[in-house]
Protein backbone atom coordinates (compact mmCIF):
# COMPACT_ATOMS: atom_id res chain seq x y z
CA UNK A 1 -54.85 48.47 5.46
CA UNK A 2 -52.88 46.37 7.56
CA UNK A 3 -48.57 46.74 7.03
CA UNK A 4 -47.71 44.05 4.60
CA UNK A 5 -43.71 44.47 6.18
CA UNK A 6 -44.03 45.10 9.56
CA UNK A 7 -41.29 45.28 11.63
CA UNK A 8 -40.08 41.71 13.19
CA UNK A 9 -39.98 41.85 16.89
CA UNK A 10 -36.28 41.08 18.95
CA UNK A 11 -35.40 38.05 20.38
CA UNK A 12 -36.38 37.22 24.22
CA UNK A 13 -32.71 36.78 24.70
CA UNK A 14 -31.34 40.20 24.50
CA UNK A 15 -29.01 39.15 21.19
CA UNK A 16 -30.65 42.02 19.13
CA UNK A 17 -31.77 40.37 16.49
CA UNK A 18 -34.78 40.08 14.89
CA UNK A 19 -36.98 36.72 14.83
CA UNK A 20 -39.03 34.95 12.37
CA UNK A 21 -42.43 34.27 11.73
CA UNK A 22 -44.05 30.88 12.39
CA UNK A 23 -47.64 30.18 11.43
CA UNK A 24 -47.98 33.88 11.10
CA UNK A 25 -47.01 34.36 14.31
CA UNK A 26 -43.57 35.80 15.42
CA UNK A 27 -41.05 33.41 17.37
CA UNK A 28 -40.33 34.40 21.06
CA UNK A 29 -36.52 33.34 20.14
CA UNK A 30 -34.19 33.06 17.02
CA UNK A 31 -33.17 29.36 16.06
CA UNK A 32 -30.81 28.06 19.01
CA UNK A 33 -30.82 31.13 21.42
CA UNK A 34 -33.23 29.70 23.76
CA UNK A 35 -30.45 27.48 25.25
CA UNK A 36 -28.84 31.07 26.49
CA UNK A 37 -31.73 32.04 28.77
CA UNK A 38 -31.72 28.26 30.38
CA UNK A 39 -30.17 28.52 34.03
CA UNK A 40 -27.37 26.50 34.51
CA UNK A 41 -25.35 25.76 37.77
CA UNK A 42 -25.88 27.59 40.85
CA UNK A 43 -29.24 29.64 39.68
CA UNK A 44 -30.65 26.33 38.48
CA UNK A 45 -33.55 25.22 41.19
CA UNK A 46 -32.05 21.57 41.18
CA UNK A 47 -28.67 22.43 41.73
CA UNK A 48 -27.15 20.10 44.25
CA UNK A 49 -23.59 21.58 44.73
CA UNK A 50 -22.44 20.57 41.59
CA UNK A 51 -20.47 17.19 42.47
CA UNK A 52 -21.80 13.67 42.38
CA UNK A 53 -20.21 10.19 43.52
CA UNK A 54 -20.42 8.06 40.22
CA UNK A 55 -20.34 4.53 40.26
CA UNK A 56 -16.62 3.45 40.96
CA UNK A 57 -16.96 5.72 44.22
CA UNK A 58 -15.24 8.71 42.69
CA UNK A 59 -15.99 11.82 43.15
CA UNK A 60 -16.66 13.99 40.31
CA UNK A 61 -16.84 18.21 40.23
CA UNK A 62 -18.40 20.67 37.89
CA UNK A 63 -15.98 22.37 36.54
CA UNK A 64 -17.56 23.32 33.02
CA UNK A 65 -16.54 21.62 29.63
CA UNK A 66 -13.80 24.29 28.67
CA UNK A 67 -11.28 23.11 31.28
CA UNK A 68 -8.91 20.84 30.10
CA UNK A 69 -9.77 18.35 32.81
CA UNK A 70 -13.04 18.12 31.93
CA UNK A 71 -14.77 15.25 30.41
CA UNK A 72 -18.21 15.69 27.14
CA UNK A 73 -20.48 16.46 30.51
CA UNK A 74 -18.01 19.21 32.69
CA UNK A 75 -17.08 17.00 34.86
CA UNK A 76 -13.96 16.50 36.29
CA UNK A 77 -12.31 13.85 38.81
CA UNK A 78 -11.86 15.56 42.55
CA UNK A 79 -8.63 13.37 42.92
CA UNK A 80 -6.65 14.43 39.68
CA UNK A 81 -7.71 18.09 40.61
CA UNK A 82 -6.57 17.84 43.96
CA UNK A 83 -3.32 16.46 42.66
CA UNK A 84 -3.11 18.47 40.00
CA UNK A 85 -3.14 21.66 42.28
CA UNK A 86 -0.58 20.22 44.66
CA UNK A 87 1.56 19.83 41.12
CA UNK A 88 0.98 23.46 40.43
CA UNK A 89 0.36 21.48 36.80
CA UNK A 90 -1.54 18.92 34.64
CA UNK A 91 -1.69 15.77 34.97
CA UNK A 92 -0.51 13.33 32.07
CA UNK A 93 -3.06 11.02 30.69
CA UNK A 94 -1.04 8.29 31.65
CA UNK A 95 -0.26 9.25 34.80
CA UNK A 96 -2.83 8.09 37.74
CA UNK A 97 -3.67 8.73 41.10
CA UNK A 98 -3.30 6.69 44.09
CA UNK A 99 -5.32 6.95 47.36
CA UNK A 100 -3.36 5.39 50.26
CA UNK A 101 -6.26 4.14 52.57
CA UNK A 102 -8.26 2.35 49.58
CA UNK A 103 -11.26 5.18 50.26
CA UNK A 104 -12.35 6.58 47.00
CA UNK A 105 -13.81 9.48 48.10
CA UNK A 106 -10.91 10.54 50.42
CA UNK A 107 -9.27 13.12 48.57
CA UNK A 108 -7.52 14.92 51.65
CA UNK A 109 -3.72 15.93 49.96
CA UNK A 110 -2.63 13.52 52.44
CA UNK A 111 -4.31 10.31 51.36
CA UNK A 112 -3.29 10.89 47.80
CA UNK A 113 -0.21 9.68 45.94
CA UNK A 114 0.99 9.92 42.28
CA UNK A 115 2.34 7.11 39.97
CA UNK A 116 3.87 7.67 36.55
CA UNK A 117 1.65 4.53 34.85
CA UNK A 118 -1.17 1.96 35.69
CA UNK A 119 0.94 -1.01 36.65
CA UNK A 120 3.22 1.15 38.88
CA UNK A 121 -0.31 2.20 40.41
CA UNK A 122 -1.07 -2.00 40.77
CA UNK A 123 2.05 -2.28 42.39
CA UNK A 124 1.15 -0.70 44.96
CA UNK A 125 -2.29 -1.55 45.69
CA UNK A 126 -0.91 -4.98 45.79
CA UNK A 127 1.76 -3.39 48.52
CA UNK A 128 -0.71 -1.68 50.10
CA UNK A 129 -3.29 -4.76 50.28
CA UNK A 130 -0.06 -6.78 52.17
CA UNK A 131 0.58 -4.22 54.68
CA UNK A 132 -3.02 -3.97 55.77
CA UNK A 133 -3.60 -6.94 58.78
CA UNK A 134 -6.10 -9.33 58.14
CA UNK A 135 -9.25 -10.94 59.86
CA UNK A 136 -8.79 -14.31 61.47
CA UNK A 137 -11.13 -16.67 60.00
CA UNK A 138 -13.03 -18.13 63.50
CA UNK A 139 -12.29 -21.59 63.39
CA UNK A 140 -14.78 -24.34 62.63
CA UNK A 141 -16.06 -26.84 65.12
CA UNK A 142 -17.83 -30.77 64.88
CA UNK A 143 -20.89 -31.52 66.32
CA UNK A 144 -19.30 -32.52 70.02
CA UNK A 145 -17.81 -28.79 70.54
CA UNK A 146 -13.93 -29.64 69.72
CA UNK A 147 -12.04 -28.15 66.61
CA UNK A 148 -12.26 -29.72 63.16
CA UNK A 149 -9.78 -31.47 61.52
CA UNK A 150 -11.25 -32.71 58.36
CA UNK A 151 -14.95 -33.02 56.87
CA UNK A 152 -16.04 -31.04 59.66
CA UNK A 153 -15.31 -34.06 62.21
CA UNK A 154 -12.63 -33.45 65.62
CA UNK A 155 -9.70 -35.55 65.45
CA UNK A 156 -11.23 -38.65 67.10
CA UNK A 157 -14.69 -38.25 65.15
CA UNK A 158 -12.41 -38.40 61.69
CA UNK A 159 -10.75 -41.63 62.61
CA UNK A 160 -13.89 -43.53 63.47
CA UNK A 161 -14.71 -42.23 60.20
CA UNK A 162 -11.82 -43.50 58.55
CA UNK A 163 -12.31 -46.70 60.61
CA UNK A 164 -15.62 -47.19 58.97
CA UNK A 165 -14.74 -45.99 55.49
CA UNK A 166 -11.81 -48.51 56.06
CA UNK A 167 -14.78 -51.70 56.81
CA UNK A 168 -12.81 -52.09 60.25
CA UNK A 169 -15.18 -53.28 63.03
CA UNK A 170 -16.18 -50.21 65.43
CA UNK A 171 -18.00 -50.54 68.78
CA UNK A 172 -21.61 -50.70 68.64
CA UNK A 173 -23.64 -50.57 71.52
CA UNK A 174 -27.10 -52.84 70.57
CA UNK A 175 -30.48 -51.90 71.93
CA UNK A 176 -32.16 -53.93 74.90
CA UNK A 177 -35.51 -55.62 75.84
CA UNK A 178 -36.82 -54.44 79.34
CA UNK A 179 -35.49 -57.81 80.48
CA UNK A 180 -32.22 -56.62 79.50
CA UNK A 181 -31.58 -59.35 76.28
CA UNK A 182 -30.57 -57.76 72.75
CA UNK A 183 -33.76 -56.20 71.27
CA UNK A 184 -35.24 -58.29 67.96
CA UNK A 185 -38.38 -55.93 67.55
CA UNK A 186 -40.37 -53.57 68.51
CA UNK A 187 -38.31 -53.02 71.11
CA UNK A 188 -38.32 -56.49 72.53
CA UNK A 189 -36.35 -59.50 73.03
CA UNK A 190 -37.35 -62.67 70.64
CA UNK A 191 -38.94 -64.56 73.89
CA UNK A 192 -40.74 -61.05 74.56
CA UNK A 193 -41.51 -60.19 70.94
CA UNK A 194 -43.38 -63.85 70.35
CA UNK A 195 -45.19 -63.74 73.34
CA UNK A 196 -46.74 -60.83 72.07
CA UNK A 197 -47.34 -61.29 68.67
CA UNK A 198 -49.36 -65.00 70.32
CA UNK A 199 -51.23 -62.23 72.57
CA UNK A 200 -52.40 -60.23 69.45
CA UNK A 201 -53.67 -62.90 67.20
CA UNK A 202 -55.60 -64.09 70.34
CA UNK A 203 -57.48 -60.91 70.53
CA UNK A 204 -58.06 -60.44 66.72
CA UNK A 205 -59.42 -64.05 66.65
CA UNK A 206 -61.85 -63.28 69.70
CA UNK A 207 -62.98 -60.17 68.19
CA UNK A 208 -63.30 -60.82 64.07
């Protein structure tokens, strides 16, 4: 006759204690201790150093979540530990970090710089935003090739365009016949123009 009370096997994770029967089978693990035989950091297969550059451009560090640091994941911010090391202390809440070249992820003890509140911090990215030079724009040029001065016109394109705008008469050279009269068709002078219209009503009459 089979044991009615047999003895409950130990649990996988080396706790000591016994486990509990499921379906009339014995658990491998006691409620929660499975979490204690899951690898974590370094002996994890898809460990990848155990920093990451989140979406601001910081760079964050494992550091694990009982350092004071830390944020809910383990994480802590490269920059305040850097500066926090160089302080031989910890860092206020309110106090924040400055890097000096604009580069996020620079967090050489040189390029870092410490200010006591978040507008002193604005102060002097708007300093630091000054005191870097800035790009000339190339300049913009009209269709002929010179500079522009307004509406994308040179200075003597914009005043025949103010001359116009203005209904004052501008200078404008008329097309010529062959013959060398002012064109009223086609191309053609009226003399020339007539004499060929004649020519083509000839030829549709002939040929209906």
């Amino acid at each position: 006759m089979a044991d009615e009370n047999p003895t409950p096997p130990l649990c996988a994770c080396g706790c000591g204690l016994p486990v509990r029967r499921h379906r009339r089978k014995w658990r491998t693990f006691r409620q929660g201790h499975h979490a204690r035989t899951v690898q974590t950091g370094p002996a994890h297969p898809n460990w990848k150093t155990g920093s990451y550059i989140n979406k601001r451009g910081y760079v964050l560090i494992r550091v694990g979540k009982h350092h004071p640091m830390a944020g809910s994941r383990g994480y802590a911010l490269e920059h305040r530990l850097v500066m926090s090391g160089m302080l031989d202390r910890l860092l206020l809440p309110t106090e924040v970090v400055h890097h000096i070249d604009g580069n996020r992820a620079n967090n050489s003890p040189r390029n870092l710089g410490l200010c006591a509140n978040q507008s002193e911090h604005i102060h002097e990215q708007h300093l630091e935003a000054l005191r870097r030079p800035r790009a000339k724009k190339p300049k913009a040029a009209c269709h002929c090739g010179a500079f522009v001065k307004a509406r994308g016109l040179c200075e003597n394109h914009y005043a025949e365009f103010r001359r116009r705008k203005a209904g004052q008469a501008v200078l404008v050279v008329r097309a010529q016949c062959w013959c060398g009269a002012p064109h009223c068709a086609r191309g053609l002078c009226n003399r020339h123009y007539k004499e060929t219209r004649r020519r083509e009503r000839a030829t549709h009459s002939a040929n209906p």
